[in-house]
PDB file of N, CA and C in Angstrom:
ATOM      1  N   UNK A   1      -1.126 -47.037   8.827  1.00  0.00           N
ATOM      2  CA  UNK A   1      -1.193 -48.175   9.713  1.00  0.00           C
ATOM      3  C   UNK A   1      -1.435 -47.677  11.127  1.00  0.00           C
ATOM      4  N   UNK A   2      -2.351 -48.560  12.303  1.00  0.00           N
ATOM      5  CA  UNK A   2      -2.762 -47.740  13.118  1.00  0.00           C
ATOM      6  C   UNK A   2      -2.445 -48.926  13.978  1.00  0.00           C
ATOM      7  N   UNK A   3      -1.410 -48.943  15.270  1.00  0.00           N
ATOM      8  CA  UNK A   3      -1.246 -50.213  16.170  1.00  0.00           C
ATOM      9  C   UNK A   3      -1.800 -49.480  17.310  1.00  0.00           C
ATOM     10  N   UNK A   4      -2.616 -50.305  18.145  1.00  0.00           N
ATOM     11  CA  UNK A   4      -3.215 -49.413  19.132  1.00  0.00           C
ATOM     12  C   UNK A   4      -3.419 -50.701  20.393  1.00  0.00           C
ATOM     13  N   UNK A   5      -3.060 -50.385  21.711  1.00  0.00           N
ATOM     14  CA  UNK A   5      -3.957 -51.171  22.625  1.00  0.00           C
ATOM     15  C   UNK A   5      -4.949 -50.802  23.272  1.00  0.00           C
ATOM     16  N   UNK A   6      -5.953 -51.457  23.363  1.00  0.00           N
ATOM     17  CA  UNK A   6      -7.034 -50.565  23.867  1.00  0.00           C
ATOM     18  C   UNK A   6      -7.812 -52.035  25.191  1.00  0.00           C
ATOM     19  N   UNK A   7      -8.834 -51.481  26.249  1.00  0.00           N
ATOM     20  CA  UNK A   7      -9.318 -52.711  26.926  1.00  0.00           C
ATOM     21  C   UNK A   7     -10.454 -52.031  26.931  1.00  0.00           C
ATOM     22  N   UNK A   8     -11.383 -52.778  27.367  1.00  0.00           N
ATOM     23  CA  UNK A   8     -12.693 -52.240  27.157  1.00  0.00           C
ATOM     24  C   UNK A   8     -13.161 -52.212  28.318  1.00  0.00           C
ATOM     25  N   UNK A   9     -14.081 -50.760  28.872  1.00  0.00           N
ATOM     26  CA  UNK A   9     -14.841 -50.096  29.479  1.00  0.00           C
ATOM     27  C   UNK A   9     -16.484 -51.342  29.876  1.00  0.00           C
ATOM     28  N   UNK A  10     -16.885 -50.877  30.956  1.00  0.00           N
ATOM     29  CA  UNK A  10     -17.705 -51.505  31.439  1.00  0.00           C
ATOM     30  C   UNK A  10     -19.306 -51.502  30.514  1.00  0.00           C
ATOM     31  N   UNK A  11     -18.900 -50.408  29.990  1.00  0.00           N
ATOM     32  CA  UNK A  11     -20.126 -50.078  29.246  1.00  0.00           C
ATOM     33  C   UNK A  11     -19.401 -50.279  27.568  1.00  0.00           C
ATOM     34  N   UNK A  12     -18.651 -51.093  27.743  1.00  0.00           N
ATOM     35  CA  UNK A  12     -18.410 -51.929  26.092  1.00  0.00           C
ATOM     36  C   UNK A  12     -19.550 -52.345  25.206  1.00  0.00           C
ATOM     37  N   UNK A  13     -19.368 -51.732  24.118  1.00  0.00           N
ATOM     38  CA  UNK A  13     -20.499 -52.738  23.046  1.00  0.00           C
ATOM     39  C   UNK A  13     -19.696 -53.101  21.570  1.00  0.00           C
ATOM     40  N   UNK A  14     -20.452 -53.795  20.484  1.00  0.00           N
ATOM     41  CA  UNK A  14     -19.962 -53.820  19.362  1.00  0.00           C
ATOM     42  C   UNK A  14     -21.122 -53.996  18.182  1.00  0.00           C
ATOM     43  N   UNK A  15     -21.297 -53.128  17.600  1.00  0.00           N
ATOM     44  CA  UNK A  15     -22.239 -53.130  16.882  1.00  0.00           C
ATOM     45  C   UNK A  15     -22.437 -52.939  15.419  1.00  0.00           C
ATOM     46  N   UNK A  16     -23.110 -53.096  14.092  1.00  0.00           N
ATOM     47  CA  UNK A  16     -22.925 -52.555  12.514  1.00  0.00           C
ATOM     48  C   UNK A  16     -23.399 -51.555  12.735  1.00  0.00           C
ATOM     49  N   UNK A  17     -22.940 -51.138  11.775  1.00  0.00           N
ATOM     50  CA  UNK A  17     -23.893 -49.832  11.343  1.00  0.00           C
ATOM     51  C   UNK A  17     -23.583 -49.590   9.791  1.00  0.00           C
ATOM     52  N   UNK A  18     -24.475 -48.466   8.813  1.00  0.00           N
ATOM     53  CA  UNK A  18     -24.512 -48.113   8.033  1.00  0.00           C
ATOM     54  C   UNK A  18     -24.209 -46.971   7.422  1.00  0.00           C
ATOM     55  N   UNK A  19     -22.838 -46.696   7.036  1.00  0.00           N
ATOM     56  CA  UNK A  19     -22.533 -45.395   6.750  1.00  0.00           C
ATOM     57  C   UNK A  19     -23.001 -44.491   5.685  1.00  0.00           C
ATOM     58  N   UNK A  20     -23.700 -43.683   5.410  1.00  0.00           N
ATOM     59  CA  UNK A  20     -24.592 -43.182   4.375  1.00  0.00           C
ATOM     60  C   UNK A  20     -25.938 -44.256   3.823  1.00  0.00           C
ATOM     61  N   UNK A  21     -26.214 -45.032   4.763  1.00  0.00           N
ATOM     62  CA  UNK A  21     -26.739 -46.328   4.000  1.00  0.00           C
ATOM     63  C   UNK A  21     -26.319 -46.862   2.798  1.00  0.00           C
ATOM     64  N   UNK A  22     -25.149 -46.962   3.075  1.00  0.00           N
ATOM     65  CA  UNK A  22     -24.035 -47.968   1.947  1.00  0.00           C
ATOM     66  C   UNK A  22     -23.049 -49.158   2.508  1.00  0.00           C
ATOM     67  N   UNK A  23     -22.495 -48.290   3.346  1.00  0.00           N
ATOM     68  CA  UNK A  23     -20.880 -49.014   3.657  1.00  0.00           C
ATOM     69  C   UNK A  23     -21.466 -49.360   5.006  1.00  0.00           C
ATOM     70  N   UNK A  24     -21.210 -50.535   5.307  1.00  0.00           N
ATOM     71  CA  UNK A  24     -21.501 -51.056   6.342  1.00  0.00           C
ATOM     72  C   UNK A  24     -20.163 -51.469   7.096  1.00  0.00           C
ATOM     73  N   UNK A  25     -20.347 -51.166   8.679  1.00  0.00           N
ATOM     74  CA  UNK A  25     -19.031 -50.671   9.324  1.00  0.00           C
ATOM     75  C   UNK A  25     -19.250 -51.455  10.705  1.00  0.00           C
ATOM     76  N   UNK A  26     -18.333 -51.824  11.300  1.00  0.00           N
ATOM     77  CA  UNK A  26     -18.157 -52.341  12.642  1.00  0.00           C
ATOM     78  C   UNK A  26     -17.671 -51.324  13.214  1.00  0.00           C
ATOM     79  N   UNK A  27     -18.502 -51.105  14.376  1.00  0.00           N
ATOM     80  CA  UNK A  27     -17.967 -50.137  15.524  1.00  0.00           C
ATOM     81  C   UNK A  27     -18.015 -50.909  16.783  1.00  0.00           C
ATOM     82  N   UNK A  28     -17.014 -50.711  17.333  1.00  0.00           N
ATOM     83  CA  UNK A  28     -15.920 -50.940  18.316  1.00  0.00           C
ATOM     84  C   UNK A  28     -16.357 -49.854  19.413  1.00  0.00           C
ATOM     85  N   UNK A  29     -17.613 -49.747  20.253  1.00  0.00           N
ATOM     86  CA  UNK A  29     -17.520 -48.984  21.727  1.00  0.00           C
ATOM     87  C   UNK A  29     -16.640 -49.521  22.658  1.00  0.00           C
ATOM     88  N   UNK A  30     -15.290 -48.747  22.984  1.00  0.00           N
ATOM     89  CA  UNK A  30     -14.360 -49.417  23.915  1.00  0.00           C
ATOM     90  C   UNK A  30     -15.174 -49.059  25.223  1.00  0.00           C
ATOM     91  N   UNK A  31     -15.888 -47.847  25.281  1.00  0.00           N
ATOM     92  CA  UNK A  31     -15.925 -46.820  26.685  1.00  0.00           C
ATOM     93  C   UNK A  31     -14.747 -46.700  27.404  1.00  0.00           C
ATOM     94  N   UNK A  32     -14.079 -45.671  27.119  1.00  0.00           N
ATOM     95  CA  UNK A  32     -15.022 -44.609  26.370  1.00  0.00           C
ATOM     96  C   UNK A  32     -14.450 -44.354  25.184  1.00  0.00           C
ATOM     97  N   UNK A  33     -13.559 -44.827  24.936  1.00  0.00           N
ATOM     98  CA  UNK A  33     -12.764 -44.275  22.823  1.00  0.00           C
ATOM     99  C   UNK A  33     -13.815 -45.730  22.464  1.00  0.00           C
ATOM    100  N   UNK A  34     -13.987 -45.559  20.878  1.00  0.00           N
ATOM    101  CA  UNK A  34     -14.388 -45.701  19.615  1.00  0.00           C
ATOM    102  C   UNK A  34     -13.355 -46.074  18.836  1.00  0.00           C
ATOM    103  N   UNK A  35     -14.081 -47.016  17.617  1.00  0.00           N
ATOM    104  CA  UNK A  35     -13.030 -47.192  16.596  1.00  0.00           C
ATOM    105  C   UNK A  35     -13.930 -48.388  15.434  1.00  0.00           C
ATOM    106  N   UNK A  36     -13.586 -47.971  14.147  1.00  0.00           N
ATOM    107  CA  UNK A  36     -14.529 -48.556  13.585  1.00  0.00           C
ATOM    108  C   UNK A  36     -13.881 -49.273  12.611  1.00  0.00           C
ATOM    109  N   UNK A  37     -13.885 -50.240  11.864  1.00  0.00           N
ATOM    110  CA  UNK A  37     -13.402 -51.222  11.034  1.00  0.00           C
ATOM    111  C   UNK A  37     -14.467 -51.061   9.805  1.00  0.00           C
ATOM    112  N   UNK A  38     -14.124 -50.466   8.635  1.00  0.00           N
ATOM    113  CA  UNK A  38     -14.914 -50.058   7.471  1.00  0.00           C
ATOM    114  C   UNK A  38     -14.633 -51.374   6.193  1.00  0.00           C
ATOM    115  N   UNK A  39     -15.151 -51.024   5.400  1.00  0.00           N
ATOM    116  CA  UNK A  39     -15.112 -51.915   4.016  1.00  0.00           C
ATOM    117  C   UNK A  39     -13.508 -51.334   3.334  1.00  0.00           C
ATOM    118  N   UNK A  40     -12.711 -52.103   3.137  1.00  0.00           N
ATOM    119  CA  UNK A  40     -11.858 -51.448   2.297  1.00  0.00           C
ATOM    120  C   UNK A  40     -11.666 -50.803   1.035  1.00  0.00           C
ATOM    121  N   UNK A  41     -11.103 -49.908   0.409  1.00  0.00           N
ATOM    122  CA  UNK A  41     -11.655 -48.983  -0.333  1.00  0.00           C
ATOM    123  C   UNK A  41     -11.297 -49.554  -2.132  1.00  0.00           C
ATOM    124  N   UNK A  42     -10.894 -50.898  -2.407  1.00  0.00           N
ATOM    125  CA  UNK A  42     -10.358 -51.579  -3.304  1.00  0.00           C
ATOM    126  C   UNK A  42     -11.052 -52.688  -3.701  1.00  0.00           C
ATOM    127  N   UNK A  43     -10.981 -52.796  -4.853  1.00  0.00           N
ATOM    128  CA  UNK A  43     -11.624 -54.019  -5.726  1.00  0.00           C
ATOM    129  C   UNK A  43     -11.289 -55.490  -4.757  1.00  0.00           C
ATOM    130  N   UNK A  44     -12.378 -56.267  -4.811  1.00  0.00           N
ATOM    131  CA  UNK A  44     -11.848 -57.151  -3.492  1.00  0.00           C
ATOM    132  C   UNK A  44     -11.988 -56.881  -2.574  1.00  0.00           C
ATOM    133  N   UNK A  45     -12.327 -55.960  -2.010  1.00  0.00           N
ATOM    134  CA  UNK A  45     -12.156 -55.321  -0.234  1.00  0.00           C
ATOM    135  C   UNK A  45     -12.875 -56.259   0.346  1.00  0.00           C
ATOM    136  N   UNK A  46     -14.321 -56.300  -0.270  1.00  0.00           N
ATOM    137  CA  UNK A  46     -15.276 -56.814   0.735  1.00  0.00           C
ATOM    138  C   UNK A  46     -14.313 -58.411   0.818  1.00  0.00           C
ATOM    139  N   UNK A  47     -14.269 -59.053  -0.032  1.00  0.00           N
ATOM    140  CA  UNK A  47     -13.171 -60.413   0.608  1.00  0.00           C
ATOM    141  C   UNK A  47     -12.523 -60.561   1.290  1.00  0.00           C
ATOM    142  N   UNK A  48     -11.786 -59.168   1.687  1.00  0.00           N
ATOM    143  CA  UNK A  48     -10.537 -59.039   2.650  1.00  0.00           C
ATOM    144  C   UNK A  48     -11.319 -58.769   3.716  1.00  0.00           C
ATOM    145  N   UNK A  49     -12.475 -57.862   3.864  1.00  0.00           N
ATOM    146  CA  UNK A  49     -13.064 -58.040   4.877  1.00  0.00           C
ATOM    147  C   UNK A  49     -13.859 -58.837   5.466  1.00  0.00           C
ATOM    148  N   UNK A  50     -14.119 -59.702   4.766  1.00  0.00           N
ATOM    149  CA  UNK A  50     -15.148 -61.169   5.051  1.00  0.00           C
ATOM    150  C   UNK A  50     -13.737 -61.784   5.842  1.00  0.00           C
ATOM    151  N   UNK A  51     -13.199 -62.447   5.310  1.00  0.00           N
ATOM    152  CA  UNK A  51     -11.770 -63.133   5.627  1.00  0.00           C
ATOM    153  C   UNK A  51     -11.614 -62.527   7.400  1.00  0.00           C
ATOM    154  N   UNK A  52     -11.148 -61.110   7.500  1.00  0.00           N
ATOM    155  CA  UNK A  52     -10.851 -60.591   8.478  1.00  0.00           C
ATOM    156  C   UNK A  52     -11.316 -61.051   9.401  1.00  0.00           C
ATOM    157  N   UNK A  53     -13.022 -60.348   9.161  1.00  0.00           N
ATOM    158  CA  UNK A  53     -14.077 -60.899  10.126  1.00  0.00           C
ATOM    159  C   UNK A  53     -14.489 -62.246  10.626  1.00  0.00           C
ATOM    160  N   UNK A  54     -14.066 -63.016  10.195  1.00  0.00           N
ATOM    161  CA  UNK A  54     -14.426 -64.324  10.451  1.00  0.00           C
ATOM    162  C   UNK A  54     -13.265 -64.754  11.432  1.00  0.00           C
ATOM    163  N   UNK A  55     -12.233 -64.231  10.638  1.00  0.00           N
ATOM    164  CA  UNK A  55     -11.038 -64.542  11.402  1.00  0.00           C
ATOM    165  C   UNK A  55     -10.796 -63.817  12.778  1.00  0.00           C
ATOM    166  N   UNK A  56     -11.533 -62.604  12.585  1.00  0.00           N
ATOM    167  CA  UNK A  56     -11.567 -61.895  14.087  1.00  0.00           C
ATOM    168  C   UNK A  56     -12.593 -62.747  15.223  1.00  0.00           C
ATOM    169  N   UNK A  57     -13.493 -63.317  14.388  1.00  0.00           N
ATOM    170  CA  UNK A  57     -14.981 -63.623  15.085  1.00  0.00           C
ATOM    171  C   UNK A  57     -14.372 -65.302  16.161  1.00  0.00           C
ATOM    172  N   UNK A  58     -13.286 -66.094  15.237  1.00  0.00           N
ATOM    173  CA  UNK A  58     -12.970 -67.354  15.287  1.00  0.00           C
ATOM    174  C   UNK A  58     -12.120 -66.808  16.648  1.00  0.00           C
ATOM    175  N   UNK A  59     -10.955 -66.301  16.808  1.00  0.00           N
ATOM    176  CA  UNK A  59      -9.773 -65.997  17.897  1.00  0.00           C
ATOM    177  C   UNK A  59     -10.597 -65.175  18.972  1.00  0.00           C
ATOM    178  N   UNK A  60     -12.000 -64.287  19.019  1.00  0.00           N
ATOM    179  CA  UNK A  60     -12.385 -63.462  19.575  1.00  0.00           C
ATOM    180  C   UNK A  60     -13.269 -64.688  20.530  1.00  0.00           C
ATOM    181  N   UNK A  61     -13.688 -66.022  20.012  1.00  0.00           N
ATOM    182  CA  UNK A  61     -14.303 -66.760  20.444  1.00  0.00           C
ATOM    183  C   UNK A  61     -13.530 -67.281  21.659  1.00  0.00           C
ATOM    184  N   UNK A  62     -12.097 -68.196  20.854  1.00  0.00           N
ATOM    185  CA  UNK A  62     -11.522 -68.779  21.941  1.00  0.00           C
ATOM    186  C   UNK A  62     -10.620 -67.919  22.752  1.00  0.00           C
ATOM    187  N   UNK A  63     -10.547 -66.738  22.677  1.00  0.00           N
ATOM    188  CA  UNK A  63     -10.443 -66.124  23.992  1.00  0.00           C
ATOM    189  C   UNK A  63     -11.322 -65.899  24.650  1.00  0.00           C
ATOM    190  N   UNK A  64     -12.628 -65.329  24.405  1.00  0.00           N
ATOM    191  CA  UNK A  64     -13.692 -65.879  25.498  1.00  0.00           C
ATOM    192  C   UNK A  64     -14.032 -67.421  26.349  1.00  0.00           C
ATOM    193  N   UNK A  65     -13.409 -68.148  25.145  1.00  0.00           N
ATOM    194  CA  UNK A  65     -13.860 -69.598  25.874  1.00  0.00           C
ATOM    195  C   UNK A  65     -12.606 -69.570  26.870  1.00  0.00           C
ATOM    196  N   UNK A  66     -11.283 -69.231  26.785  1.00  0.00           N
ATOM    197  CA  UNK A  66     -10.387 -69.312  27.623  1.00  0.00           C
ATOM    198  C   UNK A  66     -10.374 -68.695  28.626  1.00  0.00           C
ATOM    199  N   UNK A  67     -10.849 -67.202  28.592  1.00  0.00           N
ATOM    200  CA  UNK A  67     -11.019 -66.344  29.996  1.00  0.00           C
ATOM    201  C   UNK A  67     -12.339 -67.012  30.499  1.00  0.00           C
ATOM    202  N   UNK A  68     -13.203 -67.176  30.445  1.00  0.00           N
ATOM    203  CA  UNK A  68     -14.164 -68.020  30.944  1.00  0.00           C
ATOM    204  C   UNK A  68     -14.276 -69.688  31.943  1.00  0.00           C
ATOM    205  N   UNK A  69     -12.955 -70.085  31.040  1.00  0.00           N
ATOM    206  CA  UNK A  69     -12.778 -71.774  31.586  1.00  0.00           C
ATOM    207  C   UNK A  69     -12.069 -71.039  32.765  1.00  0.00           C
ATOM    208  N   UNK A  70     -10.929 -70.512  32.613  1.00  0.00           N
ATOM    209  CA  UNK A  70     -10.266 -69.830  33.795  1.00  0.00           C
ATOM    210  C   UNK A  70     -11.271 -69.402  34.798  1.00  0.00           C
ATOM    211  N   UNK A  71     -12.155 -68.371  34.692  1.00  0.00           N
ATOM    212  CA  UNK A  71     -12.633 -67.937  35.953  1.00  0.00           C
ATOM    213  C   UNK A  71     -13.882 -69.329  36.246  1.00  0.00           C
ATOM    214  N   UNK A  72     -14.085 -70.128  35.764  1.00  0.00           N
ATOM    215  CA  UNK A  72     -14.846 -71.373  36.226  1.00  0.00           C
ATOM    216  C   UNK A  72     -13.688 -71.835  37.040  1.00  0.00           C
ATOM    217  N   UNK A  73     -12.452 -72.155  36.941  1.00  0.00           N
ATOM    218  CA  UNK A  73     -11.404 -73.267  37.518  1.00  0.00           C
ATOM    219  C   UNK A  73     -10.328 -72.670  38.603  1.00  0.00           C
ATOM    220  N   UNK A  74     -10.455 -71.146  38.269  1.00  0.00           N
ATOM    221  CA  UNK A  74      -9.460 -70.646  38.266  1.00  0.00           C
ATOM    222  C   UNK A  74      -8.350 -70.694  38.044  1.00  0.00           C
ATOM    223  N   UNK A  75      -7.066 -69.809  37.813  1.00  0.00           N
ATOM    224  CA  UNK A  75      -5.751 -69.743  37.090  1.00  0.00           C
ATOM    225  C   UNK A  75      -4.950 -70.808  38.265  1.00  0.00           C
ATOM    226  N   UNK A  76      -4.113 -71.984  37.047  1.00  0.00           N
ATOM    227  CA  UNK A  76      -3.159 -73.026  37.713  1.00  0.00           C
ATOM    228  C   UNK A  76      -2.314 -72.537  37.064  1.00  0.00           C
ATOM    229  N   UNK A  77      -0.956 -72.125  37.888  1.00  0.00           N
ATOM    230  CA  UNK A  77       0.081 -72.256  37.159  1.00  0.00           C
ATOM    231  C   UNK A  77       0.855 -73.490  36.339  1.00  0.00           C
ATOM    232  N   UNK A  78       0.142 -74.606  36.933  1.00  0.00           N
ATOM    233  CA  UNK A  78       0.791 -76.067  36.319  1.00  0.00           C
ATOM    234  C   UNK A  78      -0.006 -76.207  34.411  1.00  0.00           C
ATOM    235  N   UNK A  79      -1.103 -75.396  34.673  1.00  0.00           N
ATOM    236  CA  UNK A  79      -1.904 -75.863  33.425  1.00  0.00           C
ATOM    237  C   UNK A  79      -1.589 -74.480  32.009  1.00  0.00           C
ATOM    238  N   UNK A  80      -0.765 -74.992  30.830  1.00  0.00           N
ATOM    239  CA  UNK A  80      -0.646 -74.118  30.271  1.00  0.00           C
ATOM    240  C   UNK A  80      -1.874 -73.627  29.173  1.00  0.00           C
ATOM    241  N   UNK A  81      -1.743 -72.039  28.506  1.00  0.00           N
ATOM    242  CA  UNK A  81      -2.867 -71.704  28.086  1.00  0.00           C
ATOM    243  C   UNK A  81      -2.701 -72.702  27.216  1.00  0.00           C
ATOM    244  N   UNK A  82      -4.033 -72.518  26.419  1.00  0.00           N
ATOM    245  CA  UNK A  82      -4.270 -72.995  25.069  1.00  0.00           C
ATOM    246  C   UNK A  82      -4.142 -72.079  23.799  1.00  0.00           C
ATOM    247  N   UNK A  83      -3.862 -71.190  24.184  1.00  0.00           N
ATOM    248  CA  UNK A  83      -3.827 -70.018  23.639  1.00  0.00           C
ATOM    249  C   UNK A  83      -2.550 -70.009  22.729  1.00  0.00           C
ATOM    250  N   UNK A  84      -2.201 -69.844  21.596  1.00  0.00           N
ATOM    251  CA  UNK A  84      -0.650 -69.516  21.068  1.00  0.00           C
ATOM    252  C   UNK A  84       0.115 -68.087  21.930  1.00  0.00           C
ATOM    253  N   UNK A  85       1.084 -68.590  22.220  1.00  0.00           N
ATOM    254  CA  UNK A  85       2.189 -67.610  22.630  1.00  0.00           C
ATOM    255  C   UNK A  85       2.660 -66.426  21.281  1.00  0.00           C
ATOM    256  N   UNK A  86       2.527 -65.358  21.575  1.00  0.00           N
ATOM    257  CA  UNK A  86       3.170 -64.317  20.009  1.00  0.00           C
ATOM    258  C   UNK A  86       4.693 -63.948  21.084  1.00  0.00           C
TER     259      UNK A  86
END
């Protein structure tokens, strides 16, 4: 298990790629560390990774839409996020 915080570098990207031209992999350019999200290695994986991804793609959205409305309005302390609290 790997818990990590990481923020991303100015020169951030996120891109597929193809590992041996098989396994197809998400890489994570933080700039400057790396980190890649692979197919899991189990019957089913690719489901768990469909699932993931979508689910990463859905929360990865509305935090963009939220840091975004913010720097349009800028930060009110009266107005709470929309965001769930963890």
């Amino acid at each position: 298990m790997l818990n990590a915080t990481c923020s991303p570098g100015p020169k951030s990207t996120v891109s597929v790629r193809w590992i041996a031209s098989k396994q197809p992999t998400l890489v994570i350019h933080l700039d400057p560390e790396s980190m890649t999200i692979q197919l899991p290695p189990f019957a089913g994986g690719d489901l768990v990774l469909i699932r993931f991804l979508r689910e990463m793609s859905r929360e990865a959205g509305k935090l963009a839409a939220e840091l975004e409305a913010r720097r349009v309005a800028g930060p009110s302390p009266e107005e709470p996020s929309t965001l769930k609290k963890t």
